[in-house]
Structures are given as structure tokens and as C-alpha cells.
N, C-alpha and C. Protein backbone atom coordinates (compact mmCIF):
# COMPACT_ATOMS: atom_id res chain seq x y z
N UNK A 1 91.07 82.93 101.45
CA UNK A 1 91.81 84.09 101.93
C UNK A 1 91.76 85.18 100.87
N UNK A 2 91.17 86.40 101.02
CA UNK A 2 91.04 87.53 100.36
C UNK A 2 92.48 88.20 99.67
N UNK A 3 92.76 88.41 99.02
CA UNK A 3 94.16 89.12 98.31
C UNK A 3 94.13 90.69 98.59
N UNK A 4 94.69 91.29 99.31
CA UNK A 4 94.93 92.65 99.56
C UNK A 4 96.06 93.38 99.20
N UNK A 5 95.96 94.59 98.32
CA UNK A 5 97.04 95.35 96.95
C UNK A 5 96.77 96.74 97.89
N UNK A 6 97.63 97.26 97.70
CA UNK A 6 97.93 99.13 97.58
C UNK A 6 97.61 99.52 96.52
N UNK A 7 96.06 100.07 96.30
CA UNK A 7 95.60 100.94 95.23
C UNK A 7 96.11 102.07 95.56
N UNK A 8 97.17 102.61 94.11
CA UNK A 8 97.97 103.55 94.23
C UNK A 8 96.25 105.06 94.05
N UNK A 9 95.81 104.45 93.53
CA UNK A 9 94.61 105.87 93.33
C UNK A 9 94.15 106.22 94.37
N UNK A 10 93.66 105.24 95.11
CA UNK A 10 92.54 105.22 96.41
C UNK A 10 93.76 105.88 97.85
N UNK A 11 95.14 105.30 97.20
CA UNK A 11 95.72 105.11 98.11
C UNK A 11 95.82 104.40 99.99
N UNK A 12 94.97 103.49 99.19
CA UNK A 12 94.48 102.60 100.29
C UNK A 12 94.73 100.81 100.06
N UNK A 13 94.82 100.36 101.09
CA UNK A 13 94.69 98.74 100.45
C UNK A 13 93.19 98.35 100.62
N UNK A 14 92.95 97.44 99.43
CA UNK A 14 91.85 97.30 99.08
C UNK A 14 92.01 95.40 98.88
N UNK A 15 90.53 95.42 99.11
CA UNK A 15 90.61 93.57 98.45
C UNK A 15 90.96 94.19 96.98
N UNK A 16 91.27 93.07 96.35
CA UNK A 16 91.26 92.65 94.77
C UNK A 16 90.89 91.79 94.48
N UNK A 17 89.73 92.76 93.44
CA UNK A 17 88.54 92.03 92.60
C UNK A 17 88.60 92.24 91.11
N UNK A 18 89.06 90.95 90.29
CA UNK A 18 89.53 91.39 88.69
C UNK A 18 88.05 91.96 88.27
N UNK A 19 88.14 92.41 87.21
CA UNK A 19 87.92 93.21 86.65
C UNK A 19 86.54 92.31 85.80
N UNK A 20 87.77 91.61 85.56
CA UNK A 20 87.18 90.33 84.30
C UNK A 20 88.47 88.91 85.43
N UNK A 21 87.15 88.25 86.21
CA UNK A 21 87.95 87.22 86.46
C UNK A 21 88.59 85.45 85.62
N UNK A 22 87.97 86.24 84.31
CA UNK A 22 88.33 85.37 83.15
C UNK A 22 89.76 85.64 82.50
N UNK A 23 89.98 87.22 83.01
CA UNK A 23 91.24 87.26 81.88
C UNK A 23 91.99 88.59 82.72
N UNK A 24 92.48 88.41 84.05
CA UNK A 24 93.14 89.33 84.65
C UNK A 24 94.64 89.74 84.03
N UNK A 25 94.44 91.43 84.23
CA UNK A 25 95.91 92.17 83.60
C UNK A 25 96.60 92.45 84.02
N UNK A 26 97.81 92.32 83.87
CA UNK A 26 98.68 93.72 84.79
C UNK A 26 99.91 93.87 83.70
N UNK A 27 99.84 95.18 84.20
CA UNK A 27 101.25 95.97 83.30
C UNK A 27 102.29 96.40 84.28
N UNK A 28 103.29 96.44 84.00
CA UNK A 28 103.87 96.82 85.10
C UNK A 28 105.10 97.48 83.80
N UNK A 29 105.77 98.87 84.54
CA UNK A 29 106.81 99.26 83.86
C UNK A 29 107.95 98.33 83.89
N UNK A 30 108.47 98.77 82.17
CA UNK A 30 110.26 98.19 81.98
C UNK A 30 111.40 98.64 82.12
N UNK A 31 112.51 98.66 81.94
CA UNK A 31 113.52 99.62 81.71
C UNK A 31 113.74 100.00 81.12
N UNK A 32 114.42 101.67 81.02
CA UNK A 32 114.91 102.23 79.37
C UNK A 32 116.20 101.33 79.25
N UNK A 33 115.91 100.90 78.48
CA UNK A 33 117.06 100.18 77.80
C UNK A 33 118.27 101.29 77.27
N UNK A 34 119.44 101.89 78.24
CA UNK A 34 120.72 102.40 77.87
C UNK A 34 121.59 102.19 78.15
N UNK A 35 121.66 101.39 79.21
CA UNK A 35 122.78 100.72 80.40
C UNK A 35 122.47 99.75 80.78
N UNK A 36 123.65 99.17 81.24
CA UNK A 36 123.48 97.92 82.12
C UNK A 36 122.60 98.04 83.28
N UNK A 37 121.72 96.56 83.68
CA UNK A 37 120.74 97.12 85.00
C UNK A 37 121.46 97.05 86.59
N UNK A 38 121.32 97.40 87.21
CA UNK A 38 121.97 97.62 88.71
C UNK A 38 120.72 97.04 89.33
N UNK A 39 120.89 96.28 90.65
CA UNK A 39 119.64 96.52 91.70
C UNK A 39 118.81 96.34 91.90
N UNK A 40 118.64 97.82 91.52
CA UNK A 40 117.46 98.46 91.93
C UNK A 40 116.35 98.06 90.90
N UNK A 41 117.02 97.70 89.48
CA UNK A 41 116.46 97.61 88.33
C UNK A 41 115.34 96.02 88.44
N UNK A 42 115.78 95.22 89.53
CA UNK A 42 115.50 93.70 89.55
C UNK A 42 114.00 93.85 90.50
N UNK A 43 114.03 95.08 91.71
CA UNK A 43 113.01 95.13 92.47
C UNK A 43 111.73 94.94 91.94
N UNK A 44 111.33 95.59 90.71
CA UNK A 44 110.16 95.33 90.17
C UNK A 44 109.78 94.16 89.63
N UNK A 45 110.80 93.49 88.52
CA UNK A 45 110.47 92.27 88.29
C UNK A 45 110.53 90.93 89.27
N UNK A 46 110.90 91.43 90.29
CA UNK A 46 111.03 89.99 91.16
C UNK A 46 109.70 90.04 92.04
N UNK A 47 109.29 91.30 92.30
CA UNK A 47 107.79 91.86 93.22
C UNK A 47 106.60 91.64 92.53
N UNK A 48 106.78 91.90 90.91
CA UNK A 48 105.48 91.54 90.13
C UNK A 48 105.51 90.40 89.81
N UNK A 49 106.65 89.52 89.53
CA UNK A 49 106.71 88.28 89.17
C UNK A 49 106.28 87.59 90.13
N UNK A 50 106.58 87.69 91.08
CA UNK A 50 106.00 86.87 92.62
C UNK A 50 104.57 87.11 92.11
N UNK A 51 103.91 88.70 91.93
CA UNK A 51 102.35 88.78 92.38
C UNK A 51 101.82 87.75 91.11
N UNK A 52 102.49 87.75 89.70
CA UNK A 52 102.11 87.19 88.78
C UNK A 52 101.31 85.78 89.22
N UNK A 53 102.54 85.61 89.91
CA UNK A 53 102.49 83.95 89.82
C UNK A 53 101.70 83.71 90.86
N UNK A 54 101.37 84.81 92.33
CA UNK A 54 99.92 84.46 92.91
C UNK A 54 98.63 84.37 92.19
N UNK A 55 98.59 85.20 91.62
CA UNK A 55 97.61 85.40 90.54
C UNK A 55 96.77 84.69 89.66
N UNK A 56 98.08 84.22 89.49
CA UNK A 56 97.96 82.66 88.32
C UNK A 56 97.02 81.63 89.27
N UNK A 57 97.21 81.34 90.67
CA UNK A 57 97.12 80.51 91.53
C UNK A 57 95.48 80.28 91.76
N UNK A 58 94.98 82.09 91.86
CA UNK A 58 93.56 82.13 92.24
C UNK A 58 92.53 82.21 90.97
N UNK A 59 93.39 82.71 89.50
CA UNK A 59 92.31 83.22 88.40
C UNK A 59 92.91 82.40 87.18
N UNK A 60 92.28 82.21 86.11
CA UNK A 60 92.49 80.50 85.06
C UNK A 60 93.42 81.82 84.23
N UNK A 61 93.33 83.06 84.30
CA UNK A 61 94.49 83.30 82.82
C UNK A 61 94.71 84.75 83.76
N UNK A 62 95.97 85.05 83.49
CA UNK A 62 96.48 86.51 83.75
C UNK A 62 97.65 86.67 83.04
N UNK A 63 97.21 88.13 81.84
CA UNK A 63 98.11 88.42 81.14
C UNK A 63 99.06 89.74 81.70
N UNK A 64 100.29 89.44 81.58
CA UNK A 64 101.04 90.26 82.41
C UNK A 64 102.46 90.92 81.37
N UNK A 65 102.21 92.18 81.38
CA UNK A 65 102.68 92.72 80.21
C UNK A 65 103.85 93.41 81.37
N UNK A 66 105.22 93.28 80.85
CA UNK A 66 105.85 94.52 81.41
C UNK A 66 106.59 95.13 80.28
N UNK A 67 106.67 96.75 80.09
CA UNK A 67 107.24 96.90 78.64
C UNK A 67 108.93 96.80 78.41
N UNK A 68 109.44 97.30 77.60
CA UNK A 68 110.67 98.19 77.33
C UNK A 68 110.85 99.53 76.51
N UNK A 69 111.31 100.68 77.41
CA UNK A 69 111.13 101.62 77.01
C UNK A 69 112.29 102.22 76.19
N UNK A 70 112.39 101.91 75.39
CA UNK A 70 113.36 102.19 73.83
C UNK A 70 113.47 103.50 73.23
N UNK A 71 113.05 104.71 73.65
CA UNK A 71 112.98 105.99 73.00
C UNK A 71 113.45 106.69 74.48
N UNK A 72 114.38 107.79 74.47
CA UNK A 72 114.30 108.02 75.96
C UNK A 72 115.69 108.82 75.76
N UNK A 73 115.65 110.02 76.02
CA UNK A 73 116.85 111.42 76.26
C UNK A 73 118.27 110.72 76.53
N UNK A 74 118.13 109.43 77.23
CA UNK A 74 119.34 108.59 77.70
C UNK A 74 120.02 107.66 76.68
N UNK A 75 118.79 107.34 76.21
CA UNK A 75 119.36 105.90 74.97
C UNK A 75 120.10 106.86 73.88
N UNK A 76 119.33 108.09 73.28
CA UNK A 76 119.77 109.12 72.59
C UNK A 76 121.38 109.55 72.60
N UNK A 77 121.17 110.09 74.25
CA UNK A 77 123.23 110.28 74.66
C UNK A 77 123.98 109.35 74.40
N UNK A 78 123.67 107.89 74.96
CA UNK A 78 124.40 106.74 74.66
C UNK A 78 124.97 106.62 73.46
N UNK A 79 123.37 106.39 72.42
CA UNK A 79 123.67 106.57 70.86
C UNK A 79 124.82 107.90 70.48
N UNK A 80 124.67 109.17 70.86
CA UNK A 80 125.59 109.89 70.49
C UNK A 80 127.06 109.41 70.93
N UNK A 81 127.00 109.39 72.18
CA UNK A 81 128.55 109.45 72.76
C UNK A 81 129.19 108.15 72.25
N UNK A 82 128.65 107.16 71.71
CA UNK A 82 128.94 105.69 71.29
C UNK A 82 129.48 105.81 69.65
N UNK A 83 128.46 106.20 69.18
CA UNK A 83 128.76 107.04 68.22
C UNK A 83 127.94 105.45 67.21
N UNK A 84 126.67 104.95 67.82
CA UNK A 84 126.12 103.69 67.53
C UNK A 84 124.87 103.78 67.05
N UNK A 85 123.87 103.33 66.17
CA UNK A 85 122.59 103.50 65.97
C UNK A 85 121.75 103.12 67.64
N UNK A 86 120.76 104.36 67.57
CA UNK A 86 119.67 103.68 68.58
C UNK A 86 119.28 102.42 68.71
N UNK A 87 118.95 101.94 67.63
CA UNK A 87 118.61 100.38 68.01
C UNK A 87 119.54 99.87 67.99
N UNK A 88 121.18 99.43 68.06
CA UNK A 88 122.13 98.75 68.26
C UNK A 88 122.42 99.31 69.98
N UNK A 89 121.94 100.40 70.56
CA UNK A 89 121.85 100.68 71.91
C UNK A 89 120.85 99.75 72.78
N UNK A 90 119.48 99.95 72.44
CA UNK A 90 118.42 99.04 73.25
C UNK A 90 118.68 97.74 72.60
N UNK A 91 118.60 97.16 71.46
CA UNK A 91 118.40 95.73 71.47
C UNK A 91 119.63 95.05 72.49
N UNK A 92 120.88 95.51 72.54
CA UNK A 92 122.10 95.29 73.36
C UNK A 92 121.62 95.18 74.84
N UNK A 93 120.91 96.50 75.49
CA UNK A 93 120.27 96.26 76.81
C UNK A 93 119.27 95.79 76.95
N UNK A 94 118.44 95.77 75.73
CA UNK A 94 117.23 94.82 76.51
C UNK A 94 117.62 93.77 76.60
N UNK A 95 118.27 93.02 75.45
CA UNK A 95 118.70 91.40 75.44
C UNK A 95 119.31 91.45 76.98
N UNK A 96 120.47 92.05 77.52
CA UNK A 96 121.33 91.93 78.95
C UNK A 96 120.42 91.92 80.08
N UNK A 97 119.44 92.93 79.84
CA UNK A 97 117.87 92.54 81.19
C UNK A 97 117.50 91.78 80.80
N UNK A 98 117.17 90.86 79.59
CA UNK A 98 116.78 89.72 80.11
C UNK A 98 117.38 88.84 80.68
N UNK A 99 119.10 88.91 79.98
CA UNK A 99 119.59 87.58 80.54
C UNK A 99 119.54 88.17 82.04
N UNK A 100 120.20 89.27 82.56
CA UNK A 100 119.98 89.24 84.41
C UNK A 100 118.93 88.91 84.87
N UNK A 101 117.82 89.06 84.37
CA UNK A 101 116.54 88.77 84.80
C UNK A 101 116.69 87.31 84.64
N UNK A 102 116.96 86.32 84.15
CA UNK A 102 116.60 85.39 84.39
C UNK A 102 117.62 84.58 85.40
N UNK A 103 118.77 85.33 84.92
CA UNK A 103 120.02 85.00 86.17
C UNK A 103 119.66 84.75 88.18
N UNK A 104 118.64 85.72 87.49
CA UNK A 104 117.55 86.21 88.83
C UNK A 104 116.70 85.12 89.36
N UNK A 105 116.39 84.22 88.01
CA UNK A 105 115.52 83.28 88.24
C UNK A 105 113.84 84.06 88.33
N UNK A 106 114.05 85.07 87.57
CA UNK A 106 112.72 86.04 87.06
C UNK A 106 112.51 85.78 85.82
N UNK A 107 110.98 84.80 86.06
CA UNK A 107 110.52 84.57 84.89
C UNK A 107 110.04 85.82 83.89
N UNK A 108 110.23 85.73 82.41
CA UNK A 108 109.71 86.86 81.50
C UNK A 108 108.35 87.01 81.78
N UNK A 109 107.57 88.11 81.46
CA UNK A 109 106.80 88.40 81.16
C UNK A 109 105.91 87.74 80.23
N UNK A 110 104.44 87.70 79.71
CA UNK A 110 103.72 87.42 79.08
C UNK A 110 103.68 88.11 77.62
N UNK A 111 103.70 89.06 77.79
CA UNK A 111 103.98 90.51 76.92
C UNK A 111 105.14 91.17 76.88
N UNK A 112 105.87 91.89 75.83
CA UNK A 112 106.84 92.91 76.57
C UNK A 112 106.95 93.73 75.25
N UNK A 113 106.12 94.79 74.89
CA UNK A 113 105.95 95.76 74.03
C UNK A 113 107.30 96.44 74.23
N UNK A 114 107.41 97.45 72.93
CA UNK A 114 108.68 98.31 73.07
C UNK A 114 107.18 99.36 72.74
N UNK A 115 108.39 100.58 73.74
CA UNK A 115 107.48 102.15 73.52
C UNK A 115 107.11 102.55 72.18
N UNK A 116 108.31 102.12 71.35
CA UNK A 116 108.84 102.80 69.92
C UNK A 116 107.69 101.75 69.24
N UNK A 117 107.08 100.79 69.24
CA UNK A 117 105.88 100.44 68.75
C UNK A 117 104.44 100.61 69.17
N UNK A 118 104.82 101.30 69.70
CA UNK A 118 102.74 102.27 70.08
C UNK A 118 103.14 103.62 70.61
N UNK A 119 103.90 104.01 69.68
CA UNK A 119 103.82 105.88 69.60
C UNK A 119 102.67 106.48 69.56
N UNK A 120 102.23 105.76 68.48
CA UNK A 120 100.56 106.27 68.02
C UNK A 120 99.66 106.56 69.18
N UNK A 121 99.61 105.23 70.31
CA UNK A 121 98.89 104.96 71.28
C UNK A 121 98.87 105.82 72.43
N UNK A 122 100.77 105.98 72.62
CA UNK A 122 101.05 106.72 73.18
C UNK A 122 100.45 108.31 73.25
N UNK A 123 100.64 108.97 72.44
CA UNK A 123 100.48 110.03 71.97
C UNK A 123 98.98 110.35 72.23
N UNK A 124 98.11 109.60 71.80
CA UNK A 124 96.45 109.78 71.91
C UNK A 124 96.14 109.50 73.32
N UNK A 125 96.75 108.85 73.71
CA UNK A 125 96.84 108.73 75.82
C UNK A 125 97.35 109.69 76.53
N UNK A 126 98.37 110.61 75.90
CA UNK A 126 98.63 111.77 76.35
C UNK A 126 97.28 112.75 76.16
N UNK A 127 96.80 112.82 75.04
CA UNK A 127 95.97 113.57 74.43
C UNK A 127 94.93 113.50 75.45
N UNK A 128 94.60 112.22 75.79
CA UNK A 128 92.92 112.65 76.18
C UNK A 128 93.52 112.88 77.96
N UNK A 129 94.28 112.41 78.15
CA UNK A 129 95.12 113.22 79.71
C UNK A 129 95.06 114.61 79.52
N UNK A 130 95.18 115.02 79.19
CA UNK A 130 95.32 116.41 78.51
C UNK A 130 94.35 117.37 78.76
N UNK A 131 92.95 116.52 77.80
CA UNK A 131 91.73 117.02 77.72
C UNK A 131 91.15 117.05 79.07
N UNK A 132 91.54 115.80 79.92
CA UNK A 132 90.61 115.58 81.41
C UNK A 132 91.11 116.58 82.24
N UNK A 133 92.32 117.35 81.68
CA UNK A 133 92.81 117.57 83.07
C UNK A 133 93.62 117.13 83.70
């Protein structure tokens, strides 16, 4: 049975064909870590975690990164109005998404980068966005 995704580019559903069927990826966004999560916040990890774990089913390795986004106009206010260091803001909410997340019975991720450690990366990914257009 063929696996069929919503390519957000094509905007079409398409079969899915890895890339590299040795070592399939997916990233999927995290939360800014400033608040407690609501909801809405669980939809993604319970939708990718499901696809994860199809994934797993048809291809021998899939690394599945989802981040946490730790720098962010919101974590900032928090930090002010708290009157708390930034990182005593996110490490507080990321640790609490995980525990809901697993409350969820949503397994972690493979990966889970913070933004605030690939600024660099960041920044040069803006850059060549930039350049293309």
C-alpha cells in the first residue's frame, strides 16, 4: 500500500518517496516555550508522532527532529513581567511540554534542538532566502 502526504509546495497529495530510503527525516515545528501548552499545542505532536511511527513501520531508520523555540518577543515579556532570566522561562516550559506530552502518551522526539543553538544556521538560512527571492 503506497503512503500518500499533502505536499505543502506542490500543494497536492503525492505518493511518498524518501529521499534516502536508508535514513528518512522529518522536522516538524516545537513550541515557544513561554507558557503553559493548551490543545491546540498537542495537535502536532500527536499527528507527527502517529506519522513517525508509520514510518518507522515501512523504512529501517527515520530521524525525526521536532525543535524548541527558546528566543521569541513572548519568552522576552514573560522574562520581563516575571522579572526571571530567559532561560529560567523556557527550561520551566519546555520541561512542562514534555511532561504533557507524554501525559499524552506522545512519544519524544528523536532530536529536539533549541533555536538559541543554531542562530548561526539560522541566520545564513535567512540569508540565502533572501538572495532567492
Amino acid at each position: 500500500m503506497l503512503l500518500r502526504l499533502f505536499n505543502s509546495l506542490s500543494r497536492q497529495v503525492e505518493v511518498f518517496t524518501p529521499q534516502d530510503p536508508d535514513r528518512v527525516t522529518m522536522y516538524v515545528c516545537g513550541p515557544t516555550v513561554y507558557n503553559y501548552v493548551h490543545i491546540g499545542n498537542a495537535r502536532g505532536p500527536v499527528v507527527f508522532g502517529v506519522l513517525a511511527d508509520l514510518l518507522r513501520r515501512r523504512w529501517p531508520r527515520v530521524d525525526y527532529a521536532r525543535n524548541i523555540t527558546d528566543v521569541d518577543d513572548k519568552i522576552n515579556q514573560a522574562a520581563a513581567e516575571t522579572g526571571q532570566p530567559i532561560s529560567a522561562i523556557t527550561q520551566r516550559f519546555a520541561q512542562a511540554y514534555r511532561e504533557d506530552m507524554a501525559a499524552l502518551g506522545v512519544a519524544p522526539p528523536d532530536i529536539e534542538p533549541a533555536a538559541t543553538d543554531h542562530i548561526g544556521e539560522i541566520i545564513a538560512m535567512i540569508g540565502r532566502l533572501i538572495e532567492t527571492g
